[in-house]
PDB file of N, CA and C in Angstrom:
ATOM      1  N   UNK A   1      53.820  82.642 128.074  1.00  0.00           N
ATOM      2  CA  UNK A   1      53.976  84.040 128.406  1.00  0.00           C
ATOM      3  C   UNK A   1      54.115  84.141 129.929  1.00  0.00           C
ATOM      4  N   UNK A   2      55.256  84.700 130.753  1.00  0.00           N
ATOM      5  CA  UNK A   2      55.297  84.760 131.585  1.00  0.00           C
ATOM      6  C   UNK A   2      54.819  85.546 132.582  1.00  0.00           C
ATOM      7  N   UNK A   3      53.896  85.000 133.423  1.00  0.00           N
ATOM      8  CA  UNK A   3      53.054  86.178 134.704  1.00  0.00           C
ATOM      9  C   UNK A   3      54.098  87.130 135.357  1.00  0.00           C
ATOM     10  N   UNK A   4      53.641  88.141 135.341  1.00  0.00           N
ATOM     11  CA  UNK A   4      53.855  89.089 135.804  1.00  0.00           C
ATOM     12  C   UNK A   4      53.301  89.572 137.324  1.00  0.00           C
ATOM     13  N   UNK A   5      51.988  88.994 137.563  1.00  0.00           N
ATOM     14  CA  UNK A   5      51.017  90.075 138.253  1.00  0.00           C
ATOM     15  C   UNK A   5      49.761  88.979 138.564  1.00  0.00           C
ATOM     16  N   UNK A   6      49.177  89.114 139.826  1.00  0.00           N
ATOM     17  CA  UNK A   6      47.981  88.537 139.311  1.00  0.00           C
ATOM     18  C   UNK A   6      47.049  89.048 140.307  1.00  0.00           C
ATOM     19  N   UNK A   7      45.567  90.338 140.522  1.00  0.00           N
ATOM     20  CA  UNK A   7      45.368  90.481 141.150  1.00  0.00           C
ATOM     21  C   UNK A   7      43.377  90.379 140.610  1.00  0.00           C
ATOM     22  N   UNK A   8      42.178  90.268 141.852  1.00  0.00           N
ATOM     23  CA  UNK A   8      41.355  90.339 141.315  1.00  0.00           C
ATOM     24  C   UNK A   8      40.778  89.870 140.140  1.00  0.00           C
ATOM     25  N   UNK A   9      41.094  88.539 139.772  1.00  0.00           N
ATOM     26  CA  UNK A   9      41.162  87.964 138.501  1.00  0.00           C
ATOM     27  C   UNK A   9      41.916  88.210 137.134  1.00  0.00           C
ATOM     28  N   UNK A  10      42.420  89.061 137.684  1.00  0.00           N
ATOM     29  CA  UNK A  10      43.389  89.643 136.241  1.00  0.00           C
ATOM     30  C   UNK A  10      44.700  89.542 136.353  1.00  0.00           C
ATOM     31  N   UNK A  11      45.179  88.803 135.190  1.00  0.00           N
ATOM     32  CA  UNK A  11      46.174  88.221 135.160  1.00  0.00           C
ATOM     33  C   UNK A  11      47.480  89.583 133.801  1.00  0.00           C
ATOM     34  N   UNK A  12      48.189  90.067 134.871  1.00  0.00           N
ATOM     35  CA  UNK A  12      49.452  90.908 134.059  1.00  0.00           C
ATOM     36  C   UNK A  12      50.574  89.396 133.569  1.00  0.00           C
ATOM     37  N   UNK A  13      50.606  89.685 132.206  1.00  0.00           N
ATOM     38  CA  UNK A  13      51.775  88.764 131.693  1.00  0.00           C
ATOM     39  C   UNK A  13      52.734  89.842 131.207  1.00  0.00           C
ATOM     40  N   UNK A  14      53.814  89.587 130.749  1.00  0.00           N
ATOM     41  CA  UNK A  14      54.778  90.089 129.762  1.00  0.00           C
ATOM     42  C   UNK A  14      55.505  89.238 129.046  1.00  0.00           C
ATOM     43  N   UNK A  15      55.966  89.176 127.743  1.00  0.00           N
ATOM     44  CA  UNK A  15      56.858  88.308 126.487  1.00  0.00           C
ATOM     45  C   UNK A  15      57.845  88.783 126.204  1.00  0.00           C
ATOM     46  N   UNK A  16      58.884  87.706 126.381  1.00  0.00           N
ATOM     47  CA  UNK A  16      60.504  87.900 125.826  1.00  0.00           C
ATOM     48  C   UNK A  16      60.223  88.150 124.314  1.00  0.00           C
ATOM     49  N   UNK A  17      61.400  89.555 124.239  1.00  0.00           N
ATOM     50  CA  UNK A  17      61.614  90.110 122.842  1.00  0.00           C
ATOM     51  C   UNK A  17      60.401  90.326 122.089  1.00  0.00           C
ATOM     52  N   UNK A  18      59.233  90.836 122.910  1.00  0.00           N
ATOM     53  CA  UNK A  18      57.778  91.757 122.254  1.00  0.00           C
ATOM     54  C   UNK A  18      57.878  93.023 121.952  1.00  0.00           C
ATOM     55  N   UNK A  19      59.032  93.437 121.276  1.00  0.00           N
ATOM     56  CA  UNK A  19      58.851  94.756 121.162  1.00  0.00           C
ATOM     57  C   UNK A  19      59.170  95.495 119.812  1.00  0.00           C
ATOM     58  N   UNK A  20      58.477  94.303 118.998  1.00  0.00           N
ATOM     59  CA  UNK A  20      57.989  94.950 117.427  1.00  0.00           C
ATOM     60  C   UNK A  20      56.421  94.596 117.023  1.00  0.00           C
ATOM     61  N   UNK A  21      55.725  93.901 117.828  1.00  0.00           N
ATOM     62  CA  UNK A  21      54.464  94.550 117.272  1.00  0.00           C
ATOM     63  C   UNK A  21      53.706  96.032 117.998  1.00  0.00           C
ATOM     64  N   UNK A  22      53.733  96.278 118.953  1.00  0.00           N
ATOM     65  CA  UNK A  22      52.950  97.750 119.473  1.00  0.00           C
ATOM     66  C   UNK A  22      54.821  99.025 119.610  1.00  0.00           C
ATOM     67  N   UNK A  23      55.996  98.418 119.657  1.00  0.00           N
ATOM     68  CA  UNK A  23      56.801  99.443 119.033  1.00  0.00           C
ATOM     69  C   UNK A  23      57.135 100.295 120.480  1.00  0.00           C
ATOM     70  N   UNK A  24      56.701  99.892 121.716  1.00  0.00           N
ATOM     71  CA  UNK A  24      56.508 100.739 122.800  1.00  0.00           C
ATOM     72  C   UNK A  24      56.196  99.599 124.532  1.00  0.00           C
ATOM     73  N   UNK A  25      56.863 100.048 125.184  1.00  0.00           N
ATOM     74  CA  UNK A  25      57.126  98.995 126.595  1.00  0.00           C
ATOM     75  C   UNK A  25      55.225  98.671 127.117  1.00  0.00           C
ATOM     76  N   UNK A  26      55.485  97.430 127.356  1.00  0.00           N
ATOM     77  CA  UNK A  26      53.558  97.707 126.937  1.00  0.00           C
ATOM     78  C   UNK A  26      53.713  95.749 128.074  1.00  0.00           C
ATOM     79  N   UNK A  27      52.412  95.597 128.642  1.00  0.00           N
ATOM     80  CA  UNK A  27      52.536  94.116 129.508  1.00  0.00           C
ATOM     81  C   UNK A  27      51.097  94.080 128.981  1.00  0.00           C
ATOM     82  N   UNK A  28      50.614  92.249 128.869  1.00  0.00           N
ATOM     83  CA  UNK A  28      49.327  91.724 128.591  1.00  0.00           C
ATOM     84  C   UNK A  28      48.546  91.731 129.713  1.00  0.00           C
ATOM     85  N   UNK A  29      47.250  91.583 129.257  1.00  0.00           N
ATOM     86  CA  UNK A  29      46.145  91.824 130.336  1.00  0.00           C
ATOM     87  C   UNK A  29      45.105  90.346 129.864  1.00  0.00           C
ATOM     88  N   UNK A  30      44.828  89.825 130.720  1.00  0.00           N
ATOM     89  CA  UNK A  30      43.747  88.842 130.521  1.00  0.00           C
ATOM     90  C   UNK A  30      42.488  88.894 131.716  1.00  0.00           C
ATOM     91  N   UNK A  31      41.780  88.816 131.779  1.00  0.00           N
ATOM     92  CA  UNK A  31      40.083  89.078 132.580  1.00  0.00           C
ATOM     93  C   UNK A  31      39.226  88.015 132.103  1.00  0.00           C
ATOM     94  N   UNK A  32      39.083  87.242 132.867  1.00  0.00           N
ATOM     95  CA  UNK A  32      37.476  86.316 132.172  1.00  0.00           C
ATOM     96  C   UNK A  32      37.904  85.820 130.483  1.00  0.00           C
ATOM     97  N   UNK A  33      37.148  86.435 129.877  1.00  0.00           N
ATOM     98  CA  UNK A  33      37.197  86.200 128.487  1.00  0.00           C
ATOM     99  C   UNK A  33      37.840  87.690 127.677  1.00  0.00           C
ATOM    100  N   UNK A  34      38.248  88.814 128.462  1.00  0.00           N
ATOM    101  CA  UNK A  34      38.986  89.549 127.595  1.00  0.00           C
ATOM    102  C   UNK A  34      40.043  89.477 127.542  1.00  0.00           C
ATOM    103  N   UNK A  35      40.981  90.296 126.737  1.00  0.00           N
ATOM    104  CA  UNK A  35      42.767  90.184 126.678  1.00  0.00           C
ATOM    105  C   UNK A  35      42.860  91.903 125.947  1.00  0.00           C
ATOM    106  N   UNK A  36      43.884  91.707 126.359  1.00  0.00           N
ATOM    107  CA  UNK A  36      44.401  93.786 125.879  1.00  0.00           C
ATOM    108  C   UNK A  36      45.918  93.544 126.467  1.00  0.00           C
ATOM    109  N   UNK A  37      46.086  94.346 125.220  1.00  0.00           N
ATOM    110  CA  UNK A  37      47.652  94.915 125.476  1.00  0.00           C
ATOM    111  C   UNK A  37      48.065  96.484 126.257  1.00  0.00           C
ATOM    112  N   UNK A  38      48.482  96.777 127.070  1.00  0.00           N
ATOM    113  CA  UNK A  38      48.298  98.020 127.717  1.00  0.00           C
ATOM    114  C   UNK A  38      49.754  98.612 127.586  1.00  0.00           C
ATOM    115  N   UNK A  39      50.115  99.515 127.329  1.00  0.00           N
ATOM    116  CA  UNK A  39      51.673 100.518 127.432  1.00  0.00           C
ATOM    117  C   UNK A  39      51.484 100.455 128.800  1.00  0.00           C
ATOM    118  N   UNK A  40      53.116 100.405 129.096  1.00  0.00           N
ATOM    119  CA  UNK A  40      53.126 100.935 130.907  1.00  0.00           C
ATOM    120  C   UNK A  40      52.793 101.932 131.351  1.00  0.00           C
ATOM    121  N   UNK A  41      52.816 103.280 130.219  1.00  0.00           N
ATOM    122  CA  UNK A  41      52.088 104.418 130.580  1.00  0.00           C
ATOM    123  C   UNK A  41      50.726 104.546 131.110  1.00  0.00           C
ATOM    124  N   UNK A  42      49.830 102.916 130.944  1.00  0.00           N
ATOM    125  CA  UNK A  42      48.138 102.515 130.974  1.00  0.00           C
ATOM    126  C   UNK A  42      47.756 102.955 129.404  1.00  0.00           C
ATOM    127  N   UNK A  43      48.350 103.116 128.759  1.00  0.00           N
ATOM    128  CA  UNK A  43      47.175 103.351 127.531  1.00  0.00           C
ATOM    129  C   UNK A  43      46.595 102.002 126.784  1.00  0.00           C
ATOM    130  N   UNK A  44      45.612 101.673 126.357  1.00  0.00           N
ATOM    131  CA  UNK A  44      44.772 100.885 126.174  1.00  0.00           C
ATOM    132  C   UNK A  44      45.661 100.430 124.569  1.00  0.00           C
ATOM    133  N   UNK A  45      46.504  99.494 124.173  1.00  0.00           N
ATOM    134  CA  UNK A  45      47.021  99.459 122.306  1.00  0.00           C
ATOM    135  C   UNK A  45      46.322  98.990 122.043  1.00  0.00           C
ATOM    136  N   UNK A  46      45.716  97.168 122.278  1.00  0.00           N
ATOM    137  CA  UNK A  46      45.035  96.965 121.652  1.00  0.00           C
ATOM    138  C   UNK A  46      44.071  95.973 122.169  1.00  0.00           C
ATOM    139  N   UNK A  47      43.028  94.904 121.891  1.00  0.00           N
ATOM    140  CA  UNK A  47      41.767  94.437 122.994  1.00  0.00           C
ATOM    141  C   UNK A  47      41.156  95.389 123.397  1.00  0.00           C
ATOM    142  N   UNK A  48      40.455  94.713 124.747  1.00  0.00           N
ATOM    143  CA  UNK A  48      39.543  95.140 124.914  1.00  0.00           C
ATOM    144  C   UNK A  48      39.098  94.440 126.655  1.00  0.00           C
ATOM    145  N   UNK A  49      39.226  95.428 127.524  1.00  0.00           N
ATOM    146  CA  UNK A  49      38.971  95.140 129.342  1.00  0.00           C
ATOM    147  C   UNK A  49      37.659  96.078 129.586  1.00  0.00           C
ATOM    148  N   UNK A  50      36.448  95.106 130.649  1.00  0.00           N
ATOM    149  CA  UNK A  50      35.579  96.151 131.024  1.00  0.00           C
ATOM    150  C   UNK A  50      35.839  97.659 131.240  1.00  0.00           C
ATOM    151  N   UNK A  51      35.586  98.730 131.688  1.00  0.00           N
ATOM    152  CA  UNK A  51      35.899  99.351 132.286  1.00  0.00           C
ATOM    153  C   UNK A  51      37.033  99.475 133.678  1.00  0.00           C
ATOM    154  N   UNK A  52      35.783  98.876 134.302  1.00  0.00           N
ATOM    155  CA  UNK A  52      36.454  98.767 135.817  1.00  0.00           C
ATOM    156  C   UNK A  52      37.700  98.531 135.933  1.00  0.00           C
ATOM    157  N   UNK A  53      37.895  97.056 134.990  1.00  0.00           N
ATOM    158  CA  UNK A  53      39.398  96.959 135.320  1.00  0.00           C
ATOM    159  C   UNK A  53      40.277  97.359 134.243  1.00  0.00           C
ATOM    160  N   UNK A  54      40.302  98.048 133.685  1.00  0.00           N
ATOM    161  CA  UNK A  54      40.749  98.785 132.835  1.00  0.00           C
ATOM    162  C   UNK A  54      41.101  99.919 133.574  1.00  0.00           C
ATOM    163  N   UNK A  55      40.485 100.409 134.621  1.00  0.00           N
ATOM    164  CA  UNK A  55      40.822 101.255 135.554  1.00  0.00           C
ATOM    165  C   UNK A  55      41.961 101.212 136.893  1.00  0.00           C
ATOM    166  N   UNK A  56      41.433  99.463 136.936  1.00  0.00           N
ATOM    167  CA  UNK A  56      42.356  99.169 137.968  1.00  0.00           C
ATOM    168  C   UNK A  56      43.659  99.032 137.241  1.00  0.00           C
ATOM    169  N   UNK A  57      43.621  98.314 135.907  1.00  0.00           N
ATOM    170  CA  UNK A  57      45.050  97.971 135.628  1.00  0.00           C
ATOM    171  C   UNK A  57      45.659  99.585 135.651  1.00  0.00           C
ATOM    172  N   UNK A  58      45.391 100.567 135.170  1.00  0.00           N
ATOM    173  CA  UNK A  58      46.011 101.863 134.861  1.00  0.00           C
ATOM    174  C   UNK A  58      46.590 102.259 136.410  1.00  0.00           C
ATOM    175  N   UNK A  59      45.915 101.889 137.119  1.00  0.00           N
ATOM    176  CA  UNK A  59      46.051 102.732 138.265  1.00  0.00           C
ATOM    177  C   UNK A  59      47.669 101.297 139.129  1.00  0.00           C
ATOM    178  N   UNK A  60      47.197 100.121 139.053  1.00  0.00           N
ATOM    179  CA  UNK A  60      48.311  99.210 139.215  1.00  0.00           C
ATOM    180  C   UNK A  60      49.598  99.698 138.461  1.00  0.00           C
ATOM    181  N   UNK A  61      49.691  99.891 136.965  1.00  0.00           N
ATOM    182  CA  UNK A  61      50.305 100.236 136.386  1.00  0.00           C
ATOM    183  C   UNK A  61      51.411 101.525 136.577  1.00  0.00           C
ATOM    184  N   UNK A  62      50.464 102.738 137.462  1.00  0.00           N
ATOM    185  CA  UNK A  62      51.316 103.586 137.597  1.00  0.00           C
ATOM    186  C   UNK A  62      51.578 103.318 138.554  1.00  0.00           C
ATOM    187  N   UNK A  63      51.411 102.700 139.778  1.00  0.00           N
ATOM    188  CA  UNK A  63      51.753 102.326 141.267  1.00  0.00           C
ATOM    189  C   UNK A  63      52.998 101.469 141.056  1.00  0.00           C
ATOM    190  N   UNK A  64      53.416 100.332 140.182  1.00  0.00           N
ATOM    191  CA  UNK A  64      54.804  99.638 139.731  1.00  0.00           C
ATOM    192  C   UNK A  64      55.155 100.166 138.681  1.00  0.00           C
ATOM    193  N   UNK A  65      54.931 101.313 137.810  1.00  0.00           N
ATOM    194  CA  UNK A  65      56.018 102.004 136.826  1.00  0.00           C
ATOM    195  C   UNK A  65      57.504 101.708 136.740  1.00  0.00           C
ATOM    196  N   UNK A  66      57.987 101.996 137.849  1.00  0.00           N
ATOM    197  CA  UNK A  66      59.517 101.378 137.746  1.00  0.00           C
ATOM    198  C   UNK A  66      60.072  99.916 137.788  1.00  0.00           C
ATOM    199  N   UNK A  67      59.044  98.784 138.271  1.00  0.00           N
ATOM    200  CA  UNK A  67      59.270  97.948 138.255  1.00  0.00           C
ATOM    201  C   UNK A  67      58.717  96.983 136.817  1.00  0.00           C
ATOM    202  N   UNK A  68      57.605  97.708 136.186  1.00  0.00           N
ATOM    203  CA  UNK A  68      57.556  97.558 134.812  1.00  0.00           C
ATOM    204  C   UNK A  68      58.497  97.501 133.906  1.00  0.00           C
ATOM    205  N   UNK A  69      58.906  98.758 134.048  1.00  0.00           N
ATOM    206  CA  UNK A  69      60.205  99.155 133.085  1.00  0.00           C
ATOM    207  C   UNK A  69      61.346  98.332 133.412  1.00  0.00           C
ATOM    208  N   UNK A  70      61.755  97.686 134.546  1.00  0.00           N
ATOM    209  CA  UNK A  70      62.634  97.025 134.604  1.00  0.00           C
ATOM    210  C   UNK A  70      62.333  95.682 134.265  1.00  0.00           C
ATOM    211  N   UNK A  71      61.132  95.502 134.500  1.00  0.00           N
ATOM    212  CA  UNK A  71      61.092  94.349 133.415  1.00  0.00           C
ATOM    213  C   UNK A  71      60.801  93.964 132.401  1.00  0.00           C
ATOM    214  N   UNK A  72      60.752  95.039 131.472  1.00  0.00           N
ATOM    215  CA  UNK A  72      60.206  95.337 130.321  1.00  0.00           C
ATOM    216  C   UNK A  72      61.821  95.324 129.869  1.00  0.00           C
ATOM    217  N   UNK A  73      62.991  96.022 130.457  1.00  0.00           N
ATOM    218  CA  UNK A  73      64.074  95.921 129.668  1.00  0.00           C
ATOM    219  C   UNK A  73      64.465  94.752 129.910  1.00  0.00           C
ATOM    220  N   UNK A  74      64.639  93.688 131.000  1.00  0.00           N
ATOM    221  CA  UNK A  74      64.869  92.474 130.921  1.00  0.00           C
ATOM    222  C   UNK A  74      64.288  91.700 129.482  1.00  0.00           C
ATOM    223  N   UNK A  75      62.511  91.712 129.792  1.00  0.00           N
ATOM    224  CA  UNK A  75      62.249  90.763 128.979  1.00  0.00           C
ATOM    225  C   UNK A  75      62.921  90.857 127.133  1.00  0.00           C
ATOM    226  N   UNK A  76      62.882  92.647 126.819  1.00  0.00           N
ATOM    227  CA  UNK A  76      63.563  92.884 125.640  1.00  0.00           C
ATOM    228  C   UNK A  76      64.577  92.239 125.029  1.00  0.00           C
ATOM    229  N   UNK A  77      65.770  91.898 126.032  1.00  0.00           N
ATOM    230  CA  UNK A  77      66.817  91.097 126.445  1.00  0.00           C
ATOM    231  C   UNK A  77      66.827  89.289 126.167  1.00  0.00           C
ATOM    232  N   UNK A  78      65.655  89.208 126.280  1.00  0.00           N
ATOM    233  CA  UNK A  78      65.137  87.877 126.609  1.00  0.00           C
ATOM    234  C   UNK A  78      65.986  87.368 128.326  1.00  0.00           C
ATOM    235  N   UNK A  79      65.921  88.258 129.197  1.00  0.00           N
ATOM    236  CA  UNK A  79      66.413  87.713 130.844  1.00  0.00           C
ATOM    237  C   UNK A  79      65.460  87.381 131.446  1.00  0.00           C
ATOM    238  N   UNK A  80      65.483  86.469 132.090  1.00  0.00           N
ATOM    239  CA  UNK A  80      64.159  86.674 133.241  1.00  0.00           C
ATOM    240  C   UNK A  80      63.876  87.481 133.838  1.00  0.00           C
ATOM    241  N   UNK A  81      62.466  88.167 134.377  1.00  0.00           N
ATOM    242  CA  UNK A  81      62.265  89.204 135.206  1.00  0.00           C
ATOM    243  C   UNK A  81      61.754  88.711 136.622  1.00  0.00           C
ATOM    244  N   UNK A  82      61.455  89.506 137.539  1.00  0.00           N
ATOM    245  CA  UNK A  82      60.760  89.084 139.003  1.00  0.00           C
ATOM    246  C   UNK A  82      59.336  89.722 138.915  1.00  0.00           C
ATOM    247  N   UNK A  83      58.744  88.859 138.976  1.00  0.00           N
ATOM    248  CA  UNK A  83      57.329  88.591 139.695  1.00  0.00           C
ATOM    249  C   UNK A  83      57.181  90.086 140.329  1.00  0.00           C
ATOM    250  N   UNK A  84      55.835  90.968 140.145  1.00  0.00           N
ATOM    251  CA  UNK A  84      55.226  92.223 141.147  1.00  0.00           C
ATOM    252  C   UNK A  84      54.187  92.030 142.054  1.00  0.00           C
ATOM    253  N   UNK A  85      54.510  92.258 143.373  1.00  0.00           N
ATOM    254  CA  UNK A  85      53.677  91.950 144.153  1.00  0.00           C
ATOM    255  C   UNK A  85      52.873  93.148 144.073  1.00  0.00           C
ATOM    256  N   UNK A  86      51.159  92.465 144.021  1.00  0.00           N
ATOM    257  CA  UNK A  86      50.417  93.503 144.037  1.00  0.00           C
ATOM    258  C   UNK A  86      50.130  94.293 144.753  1.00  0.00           C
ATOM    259  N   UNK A  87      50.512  93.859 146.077  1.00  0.00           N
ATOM    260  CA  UNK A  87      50.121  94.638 147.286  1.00  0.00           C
ATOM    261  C   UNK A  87      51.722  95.810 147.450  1.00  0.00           C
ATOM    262  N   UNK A  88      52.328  95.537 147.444  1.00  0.00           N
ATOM    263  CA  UNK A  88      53.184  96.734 147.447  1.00  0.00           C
ATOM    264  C   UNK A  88      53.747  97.602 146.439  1.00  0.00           C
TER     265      UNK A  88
END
């Protein structure tokens, strides 16, 4: 699964042609020992992230919105996407 993201221990992935099990543009989340699937909108589909960063990812999430989506239609595609830097 290819990284996406990696900030504060949490690792954003996204998967070529994932877009028949949650049905909706959505990137993986991994933390320690949790994993969750998140919509780019931040909504929580499915797992399970502390709080905290469950907060941060939402808030990362809407800060690269457009760069999500563009790689959310790549990966659909099966294309490669580019890497999001967290800091900008």
């Amino acid at each position: 699964m290819p990284e996406l993201c990696r900030f504060y221990n949490i690792i954003i992935r996204m998967l070529y042609d994932d877009n028949s099990q949650h049905h909706r543009p959505h990137f993986h989340v991994q933390y320690a020992e949790y994993e969750a699937s998140v919509g780019i909108d931040g909504e929580l589909l499915a797992g399970h992230l502390p709080i905290k960063q469950l907060r941060m990812v939402q808030a990362w999430a809407a800060i690269h919105e457009d760069e999500l989506y563009k790689a959310w239609n790549n990966a659909v595609r099966n294309i490669p996407f580019d890497k999001i830097d967290p800091l900008h």
